[in-house]
Protein backbone atom coordinates (compact mmCIF):
# COMPACT_ATOMS: atom_id res chain seq x y z
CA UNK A 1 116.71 108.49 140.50
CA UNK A 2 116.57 107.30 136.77
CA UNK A 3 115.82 103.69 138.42
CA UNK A 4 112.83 105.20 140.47
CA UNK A 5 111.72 106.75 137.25
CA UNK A 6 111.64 103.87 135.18
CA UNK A 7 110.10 101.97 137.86
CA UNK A 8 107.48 104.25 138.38
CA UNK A 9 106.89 104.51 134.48
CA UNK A 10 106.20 100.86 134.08
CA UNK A 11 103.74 100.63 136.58
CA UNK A 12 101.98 103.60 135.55
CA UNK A 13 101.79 101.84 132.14
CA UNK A 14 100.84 98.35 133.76
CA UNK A 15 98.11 100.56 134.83
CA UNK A 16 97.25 102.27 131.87
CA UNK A 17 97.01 98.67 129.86
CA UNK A 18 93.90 97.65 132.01
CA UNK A 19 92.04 99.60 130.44
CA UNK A 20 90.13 97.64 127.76
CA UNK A 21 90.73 99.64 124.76
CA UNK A 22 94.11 98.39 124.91
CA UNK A 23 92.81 94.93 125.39
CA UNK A 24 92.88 91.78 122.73
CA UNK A 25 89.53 91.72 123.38
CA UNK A 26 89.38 95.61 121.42
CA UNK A 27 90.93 94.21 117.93
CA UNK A 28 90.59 94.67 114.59
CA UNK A 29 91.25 91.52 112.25
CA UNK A 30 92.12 91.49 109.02
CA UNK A 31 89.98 89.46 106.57
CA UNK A 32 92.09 86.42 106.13
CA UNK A 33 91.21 82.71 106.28
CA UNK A 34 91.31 81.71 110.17
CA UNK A 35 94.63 79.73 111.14
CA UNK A 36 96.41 78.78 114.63
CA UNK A 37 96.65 80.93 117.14
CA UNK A 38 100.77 80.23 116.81
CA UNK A 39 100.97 81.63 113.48
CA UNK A 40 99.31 84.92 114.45
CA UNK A 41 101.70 88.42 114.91
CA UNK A 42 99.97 90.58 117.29
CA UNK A 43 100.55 94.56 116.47
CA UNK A 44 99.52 97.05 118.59
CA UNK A 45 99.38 100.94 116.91
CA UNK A 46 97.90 103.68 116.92
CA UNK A 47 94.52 105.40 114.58
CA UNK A 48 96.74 107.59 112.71
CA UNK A 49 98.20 108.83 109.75
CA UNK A 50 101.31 107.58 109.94
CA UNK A 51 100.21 104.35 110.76
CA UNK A 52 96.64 102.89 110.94
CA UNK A 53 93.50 104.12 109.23
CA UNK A 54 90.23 103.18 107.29
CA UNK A 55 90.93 104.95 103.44
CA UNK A 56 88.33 106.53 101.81
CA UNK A 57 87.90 102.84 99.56
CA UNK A 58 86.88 101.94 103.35
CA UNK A 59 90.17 99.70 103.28
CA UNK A 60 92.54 99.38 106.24
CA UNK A 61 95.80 101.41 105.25
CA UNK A 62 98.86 103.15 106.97
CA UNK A 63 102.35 102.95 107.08
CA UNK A 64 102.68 100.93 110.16
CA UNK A 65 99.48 98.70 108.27
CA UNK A 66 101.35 97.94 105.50
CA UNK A 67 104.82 97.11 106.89
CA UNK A 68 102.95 95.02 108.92
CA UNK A 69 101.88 93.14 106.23
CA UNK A 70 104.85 92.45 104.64
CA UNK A 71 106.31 91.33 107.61
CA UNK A 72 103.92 88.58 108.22
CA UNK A 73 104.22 87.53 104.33
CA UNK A 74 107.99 87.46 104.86
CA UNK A 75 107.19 84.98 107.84
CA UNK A 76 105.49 82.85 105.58
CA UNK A 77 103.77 79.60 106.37
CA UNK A 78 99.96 81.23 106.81
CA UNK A 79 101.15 84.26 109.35
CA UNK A 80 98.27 85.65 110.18
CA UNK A 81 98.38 89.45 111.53
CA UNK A 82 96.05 90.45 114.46
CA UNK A 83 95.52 94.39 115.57
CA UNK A 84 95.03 95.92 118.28
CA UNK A 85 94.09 99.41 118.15
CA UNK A 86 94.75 102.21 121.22
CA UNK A 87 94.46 105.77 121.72
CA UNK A 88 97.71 106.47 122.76
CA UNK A 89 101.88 105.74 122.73
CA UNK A 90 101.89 105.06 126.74
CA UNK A 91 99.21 102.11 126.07
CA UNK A 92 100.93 101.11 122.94
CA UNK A 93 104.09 100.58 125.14
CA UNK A 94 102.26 98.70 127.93
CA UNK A 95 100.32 96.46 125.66
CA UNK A 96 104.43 95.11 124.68
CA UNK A 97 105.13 95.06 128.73
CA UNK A 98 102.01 93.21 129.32
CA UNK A 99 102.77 90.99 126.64
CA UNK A 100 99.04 91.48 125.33
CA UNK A 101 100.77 92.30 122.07
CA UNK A 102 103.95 91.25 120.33
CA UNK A 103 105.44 94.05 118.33
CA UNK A 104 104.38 97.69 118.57
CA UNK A 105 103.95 99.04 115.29
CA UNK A 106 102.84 102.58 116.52
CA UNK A 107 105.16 105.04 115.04
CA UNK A 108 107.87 104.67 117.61
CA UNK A 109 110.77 106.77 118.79
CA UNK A 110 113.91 105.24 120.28
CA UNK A 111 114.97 106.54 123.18
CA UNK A 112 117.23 105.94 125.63
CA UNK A 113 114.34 106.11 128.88
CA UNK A 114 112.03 103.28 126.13
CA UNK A 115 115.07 101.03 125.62
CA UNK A 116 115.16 100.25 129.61
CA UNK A 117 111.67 99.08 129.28
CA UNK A 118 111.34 97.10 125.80
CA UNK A 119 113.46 96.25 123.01
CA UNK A 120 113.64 97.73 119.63
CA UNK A 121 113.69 96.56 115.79
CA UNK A 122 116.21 97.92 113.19
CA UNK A 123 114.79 101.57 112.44
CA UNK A 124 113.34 102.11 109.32
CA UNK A 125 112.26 106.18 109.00
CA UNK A 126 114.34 109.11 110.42
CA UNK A 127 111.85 111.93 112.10
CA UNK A 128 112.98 115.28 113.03
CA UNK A 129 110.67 116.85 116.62
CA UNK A 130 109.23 120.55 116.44
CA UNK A 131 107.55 123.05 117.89
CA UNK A 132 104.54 123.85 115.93
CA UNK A 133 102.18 126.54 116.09
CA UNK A 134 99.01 128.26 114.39
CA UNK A 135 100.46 131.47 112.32
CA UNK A 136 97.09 133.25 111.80
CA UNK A 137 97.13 133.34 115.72
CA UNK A 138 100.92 133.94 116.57
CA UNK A 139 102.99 136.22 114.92
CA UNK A 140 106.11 136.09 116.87
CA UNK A 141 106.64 132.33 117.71
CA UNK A 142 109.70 130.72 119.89
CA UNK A 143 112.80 130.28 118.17
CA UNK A 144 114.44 128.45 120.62
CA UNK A 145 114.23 126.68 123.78
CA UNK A 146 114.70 129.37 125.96
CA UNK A 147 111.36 131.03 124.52
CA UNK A 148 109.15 128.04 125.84
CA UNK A 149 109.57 129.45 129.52
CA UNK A 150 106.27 131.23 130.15
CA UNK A 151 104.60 129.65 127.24
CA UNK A 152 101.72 126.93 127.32
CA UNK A 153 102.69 123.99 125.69
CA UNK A 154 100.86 120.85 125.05
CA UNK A 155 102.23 117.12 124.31
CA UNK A 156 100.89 113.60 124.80
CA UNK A 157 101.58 112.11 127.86
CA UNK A 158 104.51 109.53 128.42
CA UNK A 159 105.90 110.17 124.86
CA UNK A 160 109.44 110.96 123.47
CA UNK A 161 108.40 114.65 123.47
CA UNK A 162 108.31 114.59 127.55
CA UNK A 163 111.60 112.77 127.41
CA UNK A 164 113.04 115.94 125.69
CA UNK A 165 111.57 118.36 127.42
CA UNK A 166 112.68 116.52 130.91
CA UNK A 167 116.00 117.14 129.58
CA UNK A 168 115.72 120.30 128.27
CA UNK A 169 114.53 121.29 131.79
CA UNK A 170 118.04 120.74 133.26
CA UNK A 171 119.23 123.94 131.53
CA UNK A 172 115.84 125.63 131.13
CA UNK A 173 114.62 125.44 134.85
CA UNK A 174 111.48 127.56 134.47
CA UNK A 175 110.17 125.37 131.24
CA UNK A 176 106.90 124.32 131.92
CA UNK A 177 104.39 121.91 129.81
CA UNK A 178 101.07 119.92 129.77
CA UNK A 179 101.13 116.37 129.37
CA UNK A 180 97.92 114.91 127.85
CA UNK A 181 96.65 111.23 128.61
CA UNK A 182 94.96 109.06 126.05
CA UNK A 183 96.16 111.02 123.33
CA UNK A 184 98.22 111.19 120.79
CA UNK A 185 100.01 114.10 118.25
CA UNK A 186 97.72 113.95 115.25
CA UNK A 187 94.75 115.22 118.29
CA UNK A 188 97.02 117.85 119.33
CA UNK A 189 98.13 119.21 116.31
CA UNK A 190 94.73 119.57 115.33
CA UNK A 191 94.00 121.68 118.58
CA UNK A 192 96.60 123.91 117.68
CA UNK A 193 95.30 124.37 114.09
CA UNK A 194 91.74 125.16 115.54
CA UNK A 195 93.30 127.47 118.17
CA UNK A 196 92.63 125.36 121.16
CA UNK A 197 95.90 125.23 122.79
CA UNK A 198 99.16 127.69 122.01
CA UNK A 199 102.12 124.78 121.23
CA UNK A 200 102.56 120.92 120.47
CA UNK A 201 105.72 119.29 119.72
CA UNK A 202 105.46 116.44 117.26
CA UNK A 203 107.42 114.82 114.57
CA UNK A 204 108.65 116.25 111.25
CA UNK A 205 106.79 113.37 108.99
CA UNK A 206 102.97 114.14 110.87
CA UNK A 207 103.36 117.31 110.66
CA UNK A 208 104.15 117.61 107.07
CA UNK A 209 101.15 115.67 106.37
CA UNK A 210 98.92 117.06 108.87
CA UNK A 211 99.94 120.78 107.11
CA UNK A 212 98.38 119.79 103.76
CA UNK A 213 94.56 119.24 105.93
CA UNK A 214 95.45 122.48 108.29
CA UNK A 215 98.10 125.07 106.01
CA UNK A 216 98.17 127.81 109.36
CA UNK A 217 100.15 125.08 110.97
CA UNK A 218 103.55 125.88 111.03
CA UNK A 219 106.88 124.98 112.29
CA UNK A 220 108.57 127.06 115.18
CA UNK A 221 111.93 125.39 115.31
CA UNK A 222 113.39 121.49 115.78
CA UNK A 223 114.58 119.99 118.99
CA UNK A 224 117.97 118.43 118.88
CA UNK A 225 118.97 116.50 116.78
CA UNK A 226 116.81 113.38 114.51
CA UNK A 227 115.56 110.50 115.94
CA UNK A 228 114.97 106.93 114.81
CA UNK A 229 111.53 105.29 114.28
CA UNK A 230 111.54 101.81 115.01
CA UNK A 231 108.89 98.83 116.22
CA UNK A 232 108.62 98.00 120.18
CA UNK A 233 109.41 94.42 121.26
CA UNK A 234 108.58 92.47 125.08
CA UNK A 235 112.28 92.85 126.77
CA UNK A 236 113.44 89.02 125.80
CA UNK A 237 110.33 87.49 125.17
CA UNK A 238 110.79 86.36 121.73
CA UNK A 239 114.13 87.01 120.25
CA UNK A 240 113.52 85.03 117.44
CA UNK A 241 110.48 87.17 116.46
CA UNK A 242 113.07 89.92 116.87
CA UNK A 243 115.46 88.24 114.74
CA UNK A 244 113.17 88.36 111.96
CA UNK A 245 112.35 91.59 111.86
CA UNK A 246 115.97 92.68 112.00
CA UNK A 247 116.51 90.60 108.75
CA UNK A 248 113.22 91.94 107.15
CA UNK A 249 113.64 95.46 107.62
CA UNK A 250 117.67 95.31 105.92
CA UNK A 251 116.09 93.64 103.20
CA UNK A 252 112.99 95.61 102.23
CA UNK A 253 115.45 98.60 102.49
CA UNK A 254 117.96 96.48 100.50
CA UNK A 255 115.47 95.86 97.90
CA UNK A 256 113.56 99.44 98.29
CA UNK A 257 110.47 98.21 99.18
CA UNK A 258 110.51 100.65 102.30
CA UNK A 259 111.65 103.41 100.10
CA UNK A 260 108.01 102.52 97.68
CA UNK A 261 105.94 102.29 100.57
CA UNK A 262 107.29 105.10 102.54
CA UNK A 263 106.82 107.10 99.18
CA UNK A 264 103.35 106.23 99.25
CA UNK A 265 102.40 107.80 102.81
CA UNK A 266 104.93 110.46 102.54
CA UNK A 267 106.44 111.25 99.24
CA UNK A 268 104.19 114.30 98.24
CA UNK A 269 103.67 114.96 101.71
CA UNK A 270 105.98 118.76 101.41
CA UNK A 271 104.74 119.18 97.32
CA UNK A 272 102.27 121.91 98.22
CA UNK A 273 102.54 125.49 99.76
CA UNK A 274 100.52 126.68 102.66
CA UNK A 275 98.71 129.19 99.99
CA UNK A 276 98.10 126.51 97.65
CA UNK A 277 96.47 125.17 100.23
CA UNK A 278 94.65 127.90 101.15
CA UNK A 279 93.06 128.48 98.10
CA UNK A 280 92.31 124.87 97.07
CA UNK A 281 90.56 124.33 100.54
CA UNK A 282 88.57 128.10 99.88
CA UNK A 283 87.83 126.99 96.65
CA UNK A 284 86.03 123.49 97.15
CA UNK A 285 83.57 125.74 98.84
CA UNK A 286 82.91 127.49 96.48
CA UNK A 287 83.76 126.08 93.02
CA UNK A 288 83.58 122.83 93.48
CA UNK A 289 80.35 121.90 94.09
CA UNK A 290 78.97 123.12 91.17
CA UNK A 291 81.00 120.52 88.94
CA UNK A 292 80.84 117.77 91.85
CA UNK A 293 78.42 115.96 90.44
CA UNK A 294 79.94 115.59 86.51
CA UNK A 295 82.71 114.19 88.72
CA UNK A 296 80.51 111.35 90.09
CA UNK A 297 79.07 110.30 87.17
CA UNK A 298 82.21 110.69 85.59
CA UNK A 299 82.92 108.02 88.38
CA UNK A 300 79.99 105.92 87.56
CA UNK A 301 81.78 105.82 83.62
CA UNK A 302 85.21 104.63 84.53
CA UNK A 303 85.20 103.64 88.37
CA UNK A 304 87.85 105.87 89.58
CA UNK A 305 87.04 108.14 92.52
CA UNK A 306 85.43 111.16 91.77
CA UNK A 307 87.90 113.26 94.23
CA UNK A 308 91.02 111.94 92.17
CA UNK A 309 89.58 113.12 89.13
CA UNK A 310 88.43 116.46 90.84
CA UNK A 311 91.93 116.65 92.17
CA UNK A 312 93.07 116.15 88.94
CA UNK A 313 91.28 118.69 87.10
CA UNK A 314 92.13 121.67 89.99
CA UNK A 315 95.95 120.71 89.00
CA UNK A 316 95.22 120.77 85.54
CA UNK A 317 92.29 123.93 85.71
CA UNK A 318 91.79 125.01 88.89
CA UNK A 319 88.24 124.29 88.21
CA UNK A 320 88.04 127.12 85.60
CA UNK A 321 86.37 125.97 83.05
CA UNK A 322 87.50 128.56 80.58
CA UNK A 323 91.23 128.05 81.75
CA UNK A 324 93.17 127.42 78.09
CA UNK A 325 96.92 126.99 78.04
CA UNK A 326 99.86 128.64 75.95
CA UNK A 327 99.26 125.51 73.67
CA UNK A 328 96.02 125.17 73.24
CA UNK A 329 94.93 122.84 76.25
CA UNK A 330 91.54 123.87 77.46
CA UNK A 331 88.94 123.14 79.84
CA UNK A 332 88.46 122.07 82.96
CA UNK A 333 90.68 118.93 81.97
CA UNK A 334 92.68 120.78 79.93
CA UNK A 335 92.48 118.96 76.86
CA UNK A 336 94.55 118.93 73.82
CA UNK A 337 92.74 118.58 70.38
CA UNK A 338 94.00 115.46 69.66
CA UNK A 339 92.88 114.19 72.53
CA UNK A 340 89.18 115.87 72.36
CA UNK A 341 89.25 114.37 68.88
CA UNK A 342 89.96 111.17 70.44
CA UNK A 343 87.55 111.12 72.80
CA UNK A 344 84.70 112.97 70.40
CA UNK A 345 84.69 116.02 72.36
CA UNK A 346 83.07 119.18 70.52
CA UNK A 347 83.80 121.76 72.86
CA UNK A 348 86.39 121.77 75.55
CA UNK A 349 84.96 124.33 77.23
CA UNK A 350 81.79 122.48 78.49
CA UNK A 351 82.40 120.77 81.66
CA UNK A 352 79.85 118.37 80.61
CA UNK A 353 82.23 116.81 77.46
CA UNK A 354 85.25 117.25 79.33
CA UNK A 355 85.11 115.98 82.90
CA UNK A 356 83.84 112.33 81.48
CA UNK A 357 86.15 112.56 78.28
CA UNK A 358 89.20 113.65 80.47
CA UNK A 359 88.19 110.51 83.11
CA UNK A 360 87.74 108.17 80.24
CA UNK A 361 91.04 109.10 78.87
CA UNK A 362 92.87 108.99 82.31
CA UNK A 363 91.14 105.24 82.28
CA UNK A 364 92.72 104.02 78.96
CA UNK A 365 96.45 105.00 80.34
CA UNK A 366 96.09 102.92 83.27
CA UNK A 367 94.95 100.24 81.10
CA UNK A 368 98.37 101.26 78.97
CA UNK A 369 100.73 100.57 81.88
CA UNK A 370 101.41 96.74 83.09
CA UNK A 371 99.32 95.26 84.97
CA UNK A 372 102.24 93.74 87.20
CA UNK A 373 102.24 97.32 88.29
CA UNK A 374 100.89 97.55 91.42
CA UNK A 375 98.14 100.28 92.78
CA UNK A 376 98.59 103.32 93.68
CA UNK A 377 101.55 103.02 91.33
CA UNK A 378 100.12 102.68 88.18
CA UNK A 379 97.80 105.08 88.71
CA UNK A 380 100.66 107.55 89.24
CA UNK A 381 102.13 106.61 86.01
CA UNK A 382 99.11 106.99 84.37
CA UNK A 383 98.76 110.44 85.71
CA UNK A 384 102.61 111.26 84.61
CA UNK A 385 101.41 109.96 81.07
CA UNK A 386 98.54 112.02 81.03
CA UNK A 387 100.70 115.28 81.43
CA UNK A 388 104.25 113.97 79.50
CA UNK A 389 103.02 111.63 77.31
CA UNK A 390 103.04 107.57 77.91
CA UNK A 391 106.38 107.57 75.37
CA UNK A 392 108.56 109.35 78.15
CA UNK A 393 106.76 107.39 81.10
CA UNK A 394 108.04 104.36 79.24
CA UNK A 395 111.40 105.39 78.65
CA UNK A 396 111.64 106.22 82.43
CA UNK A 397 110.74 102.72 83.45
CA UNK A 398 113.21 101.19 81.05
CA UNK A 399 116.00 103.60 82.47
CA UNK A 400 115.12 102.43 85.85
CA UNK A 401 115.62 98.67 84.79
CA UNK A 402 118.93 99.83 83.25
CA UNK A 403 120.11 101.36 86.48
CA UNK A 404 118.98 98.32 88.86
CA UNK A 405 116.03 100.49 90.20
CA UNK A 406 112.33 98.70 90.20
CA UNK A 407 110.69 100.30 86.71
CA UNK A 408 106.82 99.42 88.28
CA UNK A 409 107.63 101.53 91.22
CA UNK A 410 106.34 105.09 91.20
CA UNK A 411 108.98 106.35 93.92
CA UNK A 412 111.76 104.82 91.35
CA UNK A 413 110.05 105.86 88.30
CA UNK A 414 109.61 109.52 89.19
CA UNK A 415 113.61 109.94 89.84
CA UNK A 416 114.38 108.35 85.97
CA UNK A 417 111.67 110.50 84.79
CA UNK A 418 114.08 113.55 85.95
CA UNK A 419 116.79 112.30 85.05
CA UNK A 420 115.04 112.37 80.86
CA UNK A 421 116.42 115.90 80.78
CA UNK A 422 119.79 114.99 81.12
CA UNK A 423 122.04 114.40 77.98
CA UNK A 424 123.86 111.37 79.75
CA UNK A 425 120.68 109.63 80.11
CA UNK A 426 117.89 111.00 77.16
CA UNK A 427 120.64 110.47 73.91
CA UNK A 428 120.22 106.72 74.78
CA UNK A 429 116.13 106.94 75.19
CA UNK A 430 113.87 105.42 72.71
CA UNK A 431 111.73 108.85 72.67
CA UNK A 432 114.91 111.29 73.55
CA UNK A 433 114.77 114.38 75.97
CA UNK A 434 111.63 115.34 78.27
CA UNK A 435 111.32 117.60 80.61
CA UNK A 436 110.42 115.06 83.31
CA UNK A 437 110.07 117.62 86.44
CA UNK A 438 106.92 118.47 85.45
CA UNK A 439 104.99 115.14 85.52
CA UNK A 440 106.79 114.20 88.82
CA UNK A 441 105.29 117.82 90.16
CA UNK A 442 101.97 117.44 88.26
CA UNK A 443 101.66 113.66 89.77
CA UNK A 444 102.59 115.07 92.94
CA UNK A 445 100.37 117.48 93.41
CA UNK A 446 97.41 115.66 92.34
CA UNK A 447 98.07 113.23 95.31
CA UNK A 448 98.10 115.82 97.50
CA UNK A 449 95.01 117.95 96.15
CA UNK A 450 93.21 114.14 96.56
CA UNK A 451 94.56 113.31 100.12
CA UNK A 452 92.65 116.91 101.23
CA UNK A 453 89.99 115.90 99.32
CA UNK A 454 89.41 112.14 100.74
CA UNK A 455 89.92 113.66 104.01
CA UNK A 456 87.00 116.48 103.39
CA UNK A 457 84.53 115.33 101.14
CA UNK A 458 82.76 111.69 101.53
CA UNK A 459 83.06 108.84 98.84
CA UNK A 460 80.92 108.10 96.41
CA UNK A 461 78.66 104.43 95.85
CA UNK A 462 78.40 104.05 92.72
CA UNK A 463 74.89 102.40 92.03
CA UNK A 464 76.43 98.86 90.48
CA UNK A 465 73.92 98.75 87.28
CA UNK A 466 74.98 102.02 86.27
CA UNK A 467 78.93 100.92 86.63
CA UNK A 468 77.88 97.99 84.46
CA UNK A 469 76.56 99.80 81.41
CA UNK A 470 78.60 102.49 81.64
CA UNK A 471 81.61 100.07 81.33
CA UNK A 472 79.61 98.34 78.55
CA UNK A 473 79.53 101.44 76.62
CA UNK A 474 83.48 102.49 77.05
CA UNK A 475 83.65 98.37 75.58
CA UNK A 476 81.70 99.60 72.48
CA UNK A 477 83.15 102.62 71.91
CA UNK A 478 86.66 101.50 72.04
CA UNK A 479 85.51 98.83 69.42
């Protein structure tokens, strides 16, 4: 039976892969000098999330994206990486079959039912499946298997999530499901969030992203036990190519290069509540749009994107502009006076001194950090500065060296930062104790409150001449 199944699958998927979005013809190229066809990797994924998206600098990005990247760096000798982009895990799989790609960098699952029909890398993220449902809809949701009989559940077709439910159907005879083609969970998830459909299964890592865009999501129960992610590979086609990647993925772990770029898709993924959420999302209908545009020209000053620096200023504020601290921070940046000082600010309370002073400011720590830092990383240690103080930030990274971490990663950088209020660790810091929860949480934050944002509200092109002089004058001043 399992041998009719699998036969069944793969020329369902042979089917599926005629279709010409999962065709070479349907790729995306990065911008890279042309080479040989030889040295090119072929990756086929998916427009997600978790693994392949246009950011809101209009750059190519993703989890998937990037480890792709490295990959064909660690090949050396001019590897080129090619794309090819589908709609769904059953074309991702028969683009591998096919042989119209050669790795599968779509946010796999292993399973037992995939590893008849292609081979598999070294696994490199753990996920957890659940059950997820809208809670402003559903007030009494399944807490176990036995509550999905007579309930109408959605998944993508020809996915890991079938696989489980197959099995599940053994014991729970009367379980029932849809199976959706030419889509994947991100789609779904969003259904359920709008109220289009009751249930979705889908992986613990979307979801907790996909929570901080849609906060009435929420999670019913897991399924089993975790599962490894891992990239797809033609069954003995290229063991070689296989090889490689084996050896690549133990050493960016080795080195924790997966841990920084993991960190960077998923690291403040769980930071915020559903009812911070909430009230962020209510409140850039109605608050922020009456400071958006001292945001954008705070933009046009220093260059950084006018959501980060509204993000930062709803951590900071919550976009009151008469918010003032226990210490005497005020404003919508929250200013101290030192820092107003600094920056010749007269009143902190006038969103027109602050938002530009508290951008400019922001601006001068990032210059403060290395520049062998790499981005996002030094912005996040700029941000940590701007709440702790660059001192501590400093002291962090130079702890981290001590300890064999990397001290210009921000997913190394934020545990030493911690670890500042610990006697074992601060006595034997340049600048002593910190409290260094709070810049990990305020940094944290901040990249959610932007992720919402970038997702929500459109960039900003910053006319060039205006860039210019405004640079010219932050030249002048600091002279």
């Amino acid at each position: 039976m399992l041998k009719k199944t699998l036969i069944l699958f793969t020329l369902l998927l042979a089917f599926s892969a005629c279709d010409k979005s999962a065709s070479p013809e349907n790729t995306t190229e990065i911008n890279l000098p042309p080479i040989s066809e030889k040295n090119t990797i072929t990756f086929v994924t998916l427009n997600s999330p978790n693994t392949y998206y246009v950011n809101s600098d209009k750059q190519f990005a993703g989890l998937e994206y990037d480890l792709a990247l490295l990959f064909t760096e660690y090949l050396g000798e001019n590897t080129h990486a090619k794309f090819i982009v589908v709609d769904s895990i059953e074309k991702a799989i028969a683009s591998i079959i096919n042989k119209q790609a050669d790795i599968a960098a779509s946010d796999l699952t292993v399973t037992d039912e995939r590893k008849q029909l292609i081979d598999f890398s070294e696994s490199y993220q753990d996920v957890q499946e659940q059950v997820v449902y809208n809670k402003e809809i559903n007030d009494k949701p399944p807490k176990n298997a036995k509550d999905l009989v007579n309930v109408h559940l959605t998944v993508p077709a020809a996915t890991s999530f079938v696989e489980r439910l197959e099995k599940l159907k053994k014991t729970e005879p009367g379980l029932t499901w849809e199976e959706r083609k030419e889509t994947h969970s991100e789609q779904l998830l969003e259904q359920v969030a709008n109220g289009y459909i009751d249930y979705t299964i889908a992986d613990s890592h979307l979801i907790s992203v996909l929570r901080n865009y849609h906060p009435n999501l929420d999670v019913a129960f897991s399924l089993g036990a975790p599962e490894k992610i891992a990239w797809g590979f033609s069954k003995n086609n290229n063991p070689e190519l296989l090889a490689k990647a084996n050896e690549f993925f133990t050493k960016i772990k080795k080195d924790g290069t997966l841990r920084n770029v993991i960190d960077r898709y998923h690291g403040n993924a769980k930071r915020l509540k559903a009812v911070d959420i909430k009230s962020y999302l209510e409140k850039t209908r109605t608050l922020l749009p009456k400071y958006k545009r001292l945001f954008q020209q705070a933009q046009e000053i220093t260059g950084l994107d006018w959501r980060l620096l509204a993000a930062i200023s709803y951590q900071e504020s919550h976009w009151d502009t008469f918010n003032t601290s226990p210490t005497n921070v005020r404003g919508l940046m929250m200013l101290t006076e030192s820092t107003a000082d600094k920056m010749g600010v007269t009143d902190r309370l006038d969103p027109k001194q602050s938002i530009p002073a508290g951008a400019k400011y922001i601006s001068q720590l990032i210059e403060t950090i290395p520049d062998r830092v790499p981005e996002p990383d030094r912005i996040y240690m700029a941000l940590a500065a701007y709440n702790i103080g660059y001192a501590h930030v400093e002291d962090a990274r130079v702890l981290a060296q001590r300890l064999n971490m990397n001290p210009d990663s921000w997913a190394d950088v934020k545990k030493t930062l911690v670890m500042l209020n610990d006697p074992r660790y601060y006595v034997s810091a340049k600048f002593g104790y910190c409290s260094g929860g709070a810049p990990v949480i305020f940094v944290e934050s901040i990249r959610s409150y932007h992720n919402i944002l970038t997702r929500f509200e459109p960039s900003y092109n910053v006319p060039e001449d205006s860039f210019k002089i405004a640079k010219a004058k932050i030249i002048v001043a600091a002279n």
